[in-house]
C-alpha atoms as a PDB file:
ATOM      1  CA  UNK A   1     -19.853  71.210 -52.777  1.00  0.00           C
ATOM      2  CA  UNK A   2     -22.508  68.884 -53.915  1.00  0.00           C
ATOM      3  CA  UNK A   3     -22.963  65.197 -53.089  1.00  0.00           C
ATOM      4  CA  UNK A   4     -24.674  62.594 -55.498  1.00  0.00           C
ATOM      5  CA  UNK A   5     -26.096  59.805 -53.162  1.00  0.00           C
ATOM      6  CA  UNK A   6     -27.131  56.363 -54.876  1.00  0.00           C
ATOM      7  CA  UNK A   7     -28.954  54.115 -52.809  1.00  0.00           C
ATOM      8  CA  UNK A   8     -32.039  51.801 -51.919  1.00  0.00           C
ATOM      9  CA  UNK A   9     -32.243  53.874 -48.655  1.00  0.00           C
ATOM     10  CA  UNK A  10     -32.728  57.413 -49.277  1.00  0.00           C
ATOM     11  CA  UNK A  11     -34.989  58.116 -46.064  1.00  0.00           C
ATOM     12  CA  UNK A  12     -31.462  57.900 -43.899  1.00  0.00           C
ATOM     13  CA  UNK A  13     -30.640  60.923 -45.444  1.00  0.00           C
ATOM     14  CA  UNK A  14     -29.403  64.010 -44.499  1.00  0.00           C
ATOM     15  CA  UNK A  15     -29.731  61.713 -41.130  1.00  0.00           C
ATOM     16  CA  UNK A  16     -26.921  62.942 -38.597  1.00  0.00           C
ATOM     17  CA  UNK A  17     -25.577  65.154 -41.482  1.00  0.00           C
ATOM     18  CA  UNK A  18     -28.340  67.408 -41.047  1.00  0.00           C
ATOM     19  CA  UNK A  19     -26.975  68.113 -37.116  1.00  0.00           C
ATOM     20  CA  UNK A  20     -24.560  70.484 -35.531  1.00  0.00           C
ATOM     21  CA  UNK A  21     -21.549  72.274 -37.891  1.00  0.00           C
ATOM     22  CA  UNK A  22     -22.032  70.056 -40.800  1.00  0.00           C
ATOM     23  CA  UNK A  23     -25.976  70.738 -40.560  1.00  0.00           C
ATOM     24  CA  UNK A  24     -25.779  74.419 -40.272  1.00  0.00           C
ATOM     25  CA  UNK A  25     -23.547  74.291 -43.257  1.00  0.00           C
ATOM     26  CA  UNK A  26     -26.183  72.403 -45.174  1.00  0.00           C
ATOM     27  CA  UNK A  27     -28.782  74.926 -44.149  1.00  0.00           C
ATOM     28  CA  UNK A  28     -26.194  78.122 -45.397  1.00  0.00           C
ATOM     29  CA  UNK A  29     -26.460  76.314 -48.790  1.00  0.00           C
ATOM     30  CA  UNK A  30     -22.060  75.586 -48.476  1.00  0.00           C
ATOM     31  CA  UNK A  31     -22.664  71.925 -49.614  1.00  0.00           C
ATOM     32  CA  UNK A  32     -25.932  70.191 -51.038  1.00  0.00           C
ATOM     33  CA  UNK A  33     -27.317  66.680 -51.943  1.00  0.00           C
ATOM     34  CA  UNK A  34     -29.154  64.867 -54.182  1.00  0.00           C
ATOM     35  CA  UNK A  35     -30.610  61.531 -53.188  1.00  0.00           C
ATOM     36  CA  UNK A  36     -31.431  58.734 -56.161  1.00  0.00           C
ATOM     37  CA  UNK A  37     -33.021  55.874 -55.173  1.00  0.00           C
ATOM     38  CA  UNK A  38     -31.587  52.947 -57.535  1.00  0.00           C
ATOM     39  CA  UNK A  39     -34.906  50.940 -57.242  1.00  0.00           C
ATOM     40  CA  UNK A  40     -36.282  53.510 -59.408  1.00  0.00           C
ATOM     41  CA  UNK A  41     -34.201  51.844 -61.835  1.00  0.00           C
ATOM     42  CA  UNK A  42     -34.992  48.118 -61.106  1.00  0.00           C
ATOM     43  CA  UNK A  43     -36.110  45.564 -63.904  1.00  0.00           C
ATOM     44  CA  UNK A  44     -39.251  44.587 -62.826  1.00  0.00           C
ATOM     45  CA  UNK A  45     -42.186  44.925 -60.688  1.00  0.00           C
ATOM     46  CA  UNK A  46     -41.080  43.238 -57.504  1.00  0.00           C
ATOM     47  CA  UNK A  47     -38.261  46.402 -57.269  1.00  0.00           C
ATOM     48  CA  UNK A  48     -35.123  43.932 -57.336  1.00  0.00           C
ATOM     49  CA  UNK A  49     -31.417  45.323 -57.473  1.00  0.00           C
ATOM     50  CA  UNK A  50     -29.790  42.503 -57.278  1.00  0.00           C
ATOM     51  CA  UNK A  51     -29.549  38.820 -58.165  1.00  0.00           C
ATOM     52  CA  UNK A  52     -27.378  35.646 -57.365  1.00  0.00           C
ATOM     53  CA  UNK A  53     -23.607  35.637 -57.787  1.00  0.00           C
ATOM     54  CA  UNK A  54     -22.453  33.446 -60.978  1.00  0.00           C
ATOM     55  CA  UNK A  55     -20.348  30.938 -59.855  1.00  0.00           C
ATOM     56  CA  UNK A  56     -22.047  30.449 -56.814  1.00  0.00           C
ATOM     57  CA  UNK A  57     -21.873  31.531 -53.114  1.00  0.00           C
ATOM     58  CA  UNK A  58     -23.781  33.196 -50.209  1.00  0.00           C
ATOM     59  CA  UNK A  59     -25.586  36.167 -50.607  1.00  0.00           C
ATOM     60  CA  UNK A  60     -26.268  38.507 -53.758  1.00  0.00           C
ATOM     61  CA  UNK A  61     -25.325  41.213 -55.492  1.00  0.00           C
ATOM     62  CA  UNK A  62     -26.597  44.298 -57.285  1.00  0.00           C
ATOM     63  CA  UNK A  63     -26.863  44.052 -60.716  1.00  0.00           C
ATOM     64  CA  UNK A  64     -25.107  46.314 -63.194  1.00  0.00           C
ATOM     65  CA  UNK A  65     -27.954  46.903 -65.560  1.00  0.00           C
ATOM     66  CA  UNK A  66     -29.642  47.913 -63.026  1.00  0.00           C
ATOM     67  CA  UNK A  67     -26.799  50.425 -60.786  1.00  0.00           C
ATOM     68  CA  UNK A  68     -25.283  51.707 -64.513  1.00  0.00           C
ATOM     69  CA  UNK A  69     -29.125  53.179 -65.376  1.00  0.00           C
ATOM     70  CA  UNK A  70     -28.932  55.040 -62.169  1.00  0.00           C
ATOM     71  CA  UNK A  71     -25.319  55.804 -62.781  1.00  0.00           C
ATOM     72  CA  UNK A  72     -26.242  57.898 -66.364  1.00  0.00           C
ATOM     73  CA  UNK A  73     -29.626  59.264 -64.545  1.00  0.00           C
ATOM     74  CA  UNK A  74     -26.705  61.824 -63.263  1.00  0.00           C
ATOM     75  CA  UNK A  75     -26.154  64.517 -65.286  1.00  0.00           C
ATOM     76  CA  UNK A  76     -23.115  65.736 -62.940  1.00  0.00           C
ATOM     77  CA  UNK A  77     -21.306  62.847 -61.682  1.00  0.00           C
ATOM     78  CA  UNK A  78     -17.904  64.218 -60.984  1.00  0.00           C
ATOM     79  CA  UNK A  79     -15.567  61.474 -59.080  1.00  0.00           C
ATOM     80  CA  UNK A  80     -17.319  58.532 -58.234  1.00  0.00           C
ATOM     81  CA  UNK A  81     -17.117  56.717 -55.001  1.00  0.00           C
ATOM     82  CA  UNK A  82     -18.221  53.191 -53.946  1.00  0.00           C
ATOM     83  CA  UNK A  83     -17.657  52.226 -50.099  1.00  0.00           C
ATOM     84  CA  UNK A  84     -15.922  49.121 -49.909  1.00  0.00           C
ATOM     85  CA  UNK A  85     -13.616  47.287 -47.350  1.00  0.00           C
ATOM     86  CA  UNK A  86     -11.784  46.285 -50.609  1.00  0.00           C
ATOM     87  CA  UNK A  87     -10.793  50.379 -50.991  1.00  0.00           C
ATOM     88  CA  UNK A  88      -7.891  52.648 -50.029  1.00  0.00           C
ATOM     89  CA  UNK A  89      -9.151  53.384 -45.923  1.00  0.00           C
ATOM     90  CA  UNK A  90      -9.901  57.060 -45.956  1.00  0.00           C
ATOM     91  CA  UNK A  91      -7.647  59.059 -43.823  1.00  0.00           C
ATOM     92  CA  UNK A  92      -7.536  62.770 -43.291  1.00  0.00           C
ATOM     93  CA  UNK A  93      -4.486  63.249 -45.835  1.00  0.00           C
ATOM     94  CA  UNK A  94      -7.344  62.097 -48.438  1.00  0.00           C
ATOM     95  CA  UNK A  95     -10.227  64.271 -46.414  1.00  0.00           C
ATOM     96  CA  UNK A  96      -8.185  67.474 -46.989  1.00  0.00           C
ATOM     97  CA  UNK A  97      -7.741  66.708 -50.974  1.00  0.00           C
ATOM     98  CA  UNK A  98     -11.312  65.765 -51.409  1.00  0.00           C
ATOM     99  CA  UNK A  99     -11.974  68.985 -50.132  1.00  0.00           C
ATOM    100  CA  UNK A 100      -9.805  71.355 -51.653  1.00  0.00           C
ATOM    101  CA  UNK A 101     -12.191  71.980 -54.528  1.00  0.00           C
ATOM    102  CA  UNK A 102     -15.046  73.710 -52.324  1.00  0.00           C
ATOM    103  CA  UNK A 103     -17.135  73.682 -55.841  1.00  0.00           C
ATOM    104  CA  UNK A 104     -16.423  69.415 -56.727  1.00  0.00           C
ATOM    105  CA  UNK A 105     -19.187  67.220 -57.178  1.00  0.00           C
ATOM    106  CA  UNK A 106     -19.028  63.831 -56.008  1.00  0.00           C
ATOM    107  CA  UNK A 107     -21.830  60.625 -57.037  1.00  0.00           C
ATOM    108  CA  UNK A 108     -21.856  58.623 -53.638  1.00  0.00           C
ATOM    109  CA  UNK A 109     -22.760  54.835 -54.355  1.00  0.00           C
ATOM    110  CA  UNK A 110     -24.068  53.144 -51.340  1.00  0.00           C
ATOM    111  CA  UNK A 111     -23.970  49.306 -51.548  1.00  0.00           C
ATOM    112  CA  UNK A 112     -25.812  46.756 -49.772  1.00  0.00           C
ATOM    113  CA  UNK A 113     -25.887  42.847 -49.589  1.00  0.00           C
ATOM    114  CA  UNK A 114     -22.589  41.402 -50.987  1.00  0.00           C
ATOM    115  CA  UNK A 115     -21.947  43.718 -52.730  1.00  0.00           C
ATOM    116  CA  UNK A 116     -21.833  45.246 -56.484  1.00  0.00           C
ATOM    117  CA  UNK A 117     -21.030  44.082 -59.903  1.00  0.00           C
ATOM    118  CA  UNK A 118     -17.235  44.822 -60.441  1.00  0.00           C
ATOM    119  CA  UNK A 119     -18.139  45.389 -64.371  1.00  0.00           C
ATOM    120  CA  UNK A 120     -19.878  48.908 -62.696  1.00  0.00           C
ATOM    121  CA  UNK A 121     -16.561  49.821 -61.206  1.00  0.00           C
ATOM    122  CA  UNK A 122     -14.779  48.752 -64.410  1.00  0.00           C
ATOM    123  CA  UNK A 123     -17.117  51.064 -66.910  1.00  0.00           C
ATOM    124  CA  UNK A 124     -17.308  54.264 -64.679  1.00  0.00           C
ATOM    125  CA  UNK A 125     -13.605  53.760 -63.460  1.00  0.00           C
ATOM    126  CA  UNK A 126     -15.028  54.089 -60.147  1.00  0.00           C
ATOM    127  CA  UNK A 127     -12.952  54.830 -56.428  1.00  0.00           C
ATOM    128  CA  UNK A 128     -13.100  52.235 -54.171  1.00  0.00           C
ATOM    129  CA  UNK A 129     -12.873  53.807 -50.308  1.00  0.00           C
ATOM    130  CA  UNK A 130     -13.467  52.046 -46.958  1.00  0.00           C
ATOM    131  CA  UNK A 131     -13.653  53.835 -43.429  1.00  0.00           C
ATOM    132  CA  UNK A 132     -11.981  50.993 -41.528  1.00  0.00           C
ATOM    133  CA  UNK A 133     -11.365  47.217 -40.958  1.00  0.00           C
ATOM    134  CA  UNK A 134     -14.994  46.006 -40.413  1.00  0.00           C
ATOM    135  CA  UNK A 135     -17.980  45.011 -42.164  1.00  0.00           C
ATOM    136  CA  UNK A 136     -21.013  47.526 -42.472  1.00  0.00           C
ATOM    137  CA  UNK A 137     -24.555  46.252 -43.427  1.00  0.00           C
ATOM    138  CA  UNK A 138     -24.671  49.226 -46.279  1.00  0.00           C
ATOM    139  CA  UNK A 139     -22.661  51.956 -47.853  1.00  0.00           C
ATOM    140  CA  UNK A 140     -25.229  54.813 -46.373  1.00  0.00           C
ATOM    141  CA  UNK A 141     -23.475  55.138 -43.187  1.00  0.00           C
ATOM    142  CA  UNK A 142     -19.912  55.043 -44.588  1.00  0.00           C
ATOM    143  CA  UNK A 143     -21.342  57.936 -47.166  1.00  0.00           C
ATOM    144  CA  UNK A 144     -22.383  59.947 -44.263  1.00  0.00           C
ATOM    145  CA  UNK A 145     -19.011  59.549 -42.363  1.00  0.00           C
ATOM    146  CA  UNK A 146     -17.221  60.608 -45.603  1.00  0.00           C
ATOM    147  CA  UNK A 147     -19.362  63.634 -46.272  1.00  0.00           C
ATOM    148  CA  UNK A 148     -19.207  64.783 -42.726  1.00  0.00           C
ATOM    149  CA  UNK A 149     -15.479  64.364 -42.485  1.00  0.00           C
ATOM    150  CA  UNK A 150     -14.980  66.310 -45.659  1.00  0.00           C
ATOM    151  CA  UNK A 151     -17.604  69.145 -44.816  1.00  0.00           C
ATOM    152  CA  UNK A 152     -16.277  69.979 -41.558  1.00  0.00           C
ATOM    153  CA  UNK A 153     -12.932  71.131 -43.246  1.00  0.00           C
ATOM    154  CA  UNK A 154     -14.408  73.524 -45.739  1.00  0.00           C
ATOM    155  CA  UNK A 155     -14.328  77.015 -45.140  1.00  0.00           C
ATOM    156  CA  UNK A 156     -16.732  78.848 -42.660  1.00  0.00           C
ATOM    157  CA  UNK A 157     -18.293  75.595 -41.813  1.00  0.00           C
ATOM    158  CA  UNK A 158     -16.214  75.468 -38.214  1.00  0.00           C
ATOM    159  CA  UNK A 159     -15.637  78.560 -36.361  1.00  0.00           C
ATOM    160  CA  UNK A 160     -12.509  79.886 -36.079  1.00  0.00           C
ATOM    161  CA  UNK A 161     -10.887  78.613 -39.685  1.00  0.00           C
ATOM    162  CA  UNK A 162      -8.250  76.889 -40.164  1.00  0.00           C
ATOM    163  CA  UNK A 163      -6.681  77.216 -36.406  1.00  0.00           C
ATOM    164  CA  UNK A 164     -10.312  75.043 -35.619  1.00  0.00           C
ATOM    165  CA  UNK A 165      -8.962  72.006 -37.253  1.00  0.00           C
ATOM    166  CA  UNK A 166      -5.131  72.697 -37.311  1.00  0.00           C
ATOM    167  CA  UNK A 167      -4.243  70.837 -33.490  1.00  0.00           C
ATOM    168  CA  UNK A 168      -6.772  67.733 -33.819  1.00  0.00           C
ATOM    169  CA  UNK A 169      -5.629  63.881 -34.334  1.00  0.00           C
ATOM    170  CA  UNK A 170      -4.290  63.383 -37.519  1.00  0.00           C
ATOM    171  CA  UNK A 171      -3.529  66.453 -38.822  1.00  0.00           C
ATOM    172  CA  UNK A 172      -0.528  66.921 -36.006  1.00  0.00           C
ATOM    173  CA  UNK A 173       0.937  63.882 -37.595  1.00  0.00           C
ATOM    174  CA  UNK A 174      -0.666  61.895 -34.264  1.00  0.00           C
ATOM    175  CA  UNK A 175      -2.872  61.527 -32.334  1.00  0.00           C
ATOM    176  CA  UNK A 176      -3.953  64.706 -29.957  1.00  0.00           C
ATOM    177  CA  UNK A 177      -3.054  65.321 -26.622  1.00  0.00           C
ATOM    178  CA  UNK A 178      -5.438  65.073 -23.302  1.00  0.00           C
ATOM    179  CA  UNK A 179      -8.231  68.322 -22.994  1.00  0.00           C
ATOM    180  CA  UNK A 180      -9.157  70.084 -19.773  1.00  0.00           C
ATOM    181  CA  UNK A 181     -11.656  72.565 -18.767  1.00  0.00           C
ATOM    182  CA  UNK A 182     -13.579  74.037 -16.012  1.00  0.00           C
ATOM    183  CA  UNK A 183     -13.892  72.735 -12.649  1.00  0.00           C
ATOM    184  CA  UNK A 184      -9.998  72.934 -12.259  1.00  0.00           C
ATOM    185  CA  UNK A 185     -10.851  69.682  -9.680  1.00  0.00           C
ATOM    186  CA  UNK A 186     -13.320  67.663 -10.262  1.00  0.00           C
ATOM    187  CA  UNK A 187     -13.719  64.201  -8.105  1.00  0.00           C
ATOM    188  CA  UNK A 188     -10.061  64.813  -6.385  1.00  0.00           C
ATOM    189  CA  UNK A 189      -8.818  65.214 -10.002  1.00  0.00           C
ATOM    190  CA  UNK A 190      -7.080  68.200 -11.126  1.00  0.00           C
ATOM    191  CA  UNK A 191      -5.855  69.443 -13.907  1.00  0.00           C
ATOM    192  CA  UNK A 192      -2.570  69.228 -15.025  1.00  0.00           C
ATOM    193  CA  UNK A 193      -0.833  72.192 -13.411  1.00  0.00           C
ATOM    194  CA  UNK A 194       1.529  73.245 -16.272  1.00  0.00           C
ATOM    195  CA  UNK A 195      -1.763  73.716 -17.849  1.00  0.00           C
ATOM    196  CA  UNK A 196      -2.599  76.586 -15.608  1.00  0.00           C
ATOM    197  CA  UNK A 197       0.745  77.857 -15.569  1.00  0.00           C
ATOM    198  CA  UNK A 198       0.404  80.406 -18.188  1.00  0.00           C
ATOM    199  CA  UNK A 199       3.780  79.647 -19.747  1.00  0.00           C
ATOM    200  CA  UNK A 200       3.234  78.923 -23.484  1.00  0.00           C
ATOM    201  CA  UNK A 201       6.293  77.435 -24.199  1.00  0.00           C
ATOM    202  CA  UNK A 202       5.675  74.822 -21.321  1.00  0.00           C
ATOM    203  CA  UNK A 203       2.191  74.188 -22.710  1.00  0.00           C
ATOM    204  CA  UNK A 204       3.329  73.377 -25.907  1.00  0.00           C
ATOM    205  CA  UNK A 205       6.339  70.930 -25.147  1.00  0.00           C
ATOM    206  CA  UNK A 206       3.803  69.060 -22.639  1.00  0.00           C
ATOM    207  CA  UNK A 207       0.984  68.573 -25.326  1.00  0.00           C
ATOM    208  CA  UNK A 208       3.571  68.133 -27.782  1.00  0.00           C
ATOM    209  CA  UNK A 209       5.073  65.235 -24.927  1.00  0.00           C
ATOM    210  CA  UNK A 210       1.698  63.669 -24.535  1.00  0.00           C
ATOM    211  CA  UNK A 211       0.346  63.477 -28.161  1.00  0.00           C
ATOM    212  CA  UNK A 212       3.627  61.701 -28.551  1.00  0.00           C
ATOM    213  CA  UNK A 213       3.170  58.910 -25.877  1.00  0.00           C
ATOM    214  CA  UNK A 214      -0.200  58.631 -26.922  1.00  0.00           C
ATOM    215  CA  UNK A 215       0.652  58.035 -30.453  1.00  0.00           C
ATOM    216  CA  UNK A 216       3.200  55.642 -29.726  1.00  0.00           C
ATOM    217  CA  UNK A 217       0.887  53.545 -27.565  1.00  0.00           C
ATOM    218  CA  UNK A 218      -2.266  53.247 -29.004  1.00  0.00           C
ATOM    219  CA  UNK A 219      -0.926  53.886 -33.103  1.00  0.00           C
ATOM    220  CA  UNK A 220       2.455  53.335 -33.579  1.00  0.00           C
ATOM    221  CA  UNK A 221       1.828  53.096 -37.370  1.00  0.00           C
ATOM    222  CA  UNK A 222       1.197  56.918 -37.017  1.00  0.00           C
ATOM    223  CA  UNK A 223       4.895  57.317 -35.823  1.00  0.00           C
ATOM    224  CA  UNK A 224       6.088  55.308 -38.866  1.00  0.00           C
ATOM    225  CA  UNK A 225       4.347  57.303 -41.690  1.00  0.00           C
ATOM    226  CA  UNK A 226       6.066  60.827 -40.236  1.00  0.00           C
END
């Protein structure tokens, strides 16, 4: 899988991506990037991307002449995705589809100040995504959360397959149930003692039981989507 990543920043990447699984993944050569730097592409000397909004308001925005050049400097753009709080928030129903082409290519366009042009999103029909309800100061981070999240899911990037990723949050329709290891007590706490049991019928109905009150508590809108 290969990653196209526009953006004004390219020294904050691979950043965190080059750590732990999703690292080691990038070092066996299972997904790559390309960083562009879209002030290559600027109109003049001074290295501006952006100008003022037309019909006034605070704060500017980058300018299409300026983000479609770096667009078409791509020869392989495949889907192209611009992180917005305006777009669909990325869950990991939409994580496992990005993913299930292990050979896609996908053009990465990190934003910054208010924002971009909407005639670029018109002309490259381009997919508006968002990682939650808050404001970030630029796209970069949101691009590494996205190409971390998909990563991880490939093949032989976790150990263990597909049993690594099958019993976490979201992908047990909730959210997942409390973990326990070594010192059985720790502090005059102790672990749950149906968890030492050995009966795996008992296990299951109490992390089932728990994942449940969980969910309900802290995302019922989980519960409503099953």
């Amino acid at each position: 899988m290969h990653f196209n990543i526009l953006t004004i920043f390219s020294e904050m990447f691979p950043g965190t991506l080059g750590a732990g699984v999703v690292g080691r993944a990038l070092e066996k050569g299972l997904w790559s990037y390309d960083t562009i730097n879209i002030r290559d592409f600027a109109i003049n000397n001074y290295g501006s991307v952006d100008d003022e909004q037309f019909g006034g308001g605070v704060g500017m925005v980058m300018r299409p002449d300026v983000l479609g050049n770096a667009i078409d400097s791509v020869q392989k753009r495949g889907k192209i995705i611009y992180f917005s709080p305006r777009g669909l928030t990325l869950n990991q129903g939409m994580v496992r589809d990005f993913a299930r082409d292990k050979d896609a290519t996908y053009t990465l366009l990190c934003g910054r100040y208010e924002g971009i042009d909407q005639r670029v999103i018109d002309e490259y029909d381009i997919t508006e995504l968002s990682i939650g309800d808050y404001i970030l100061s630029g796209g970069e981070v949101a691009a590494q959360v996205f190409i971390d999240s998909v990563v991880r899911v490939l093949d032989n990037v976790l150990g263990g397959g597909t049993e690594a990723t099958a019993n976490e949050s979201f992908e047990i329709g909730g959210l997942e149930w409390p973990l326990y290891t070594r010192p059985s007590a720790w502090r005059g706490r102790n672990v749950p003692e149906v968890l030492l049991s050995g009966h795996h019928g008992n296990i299951e109905r109490w992390r089932k039981q728990q994942s449940d009150e969980i969910t309900k508590k802290r995302r019922p809108d989980l519960i409503k989507e099953k």
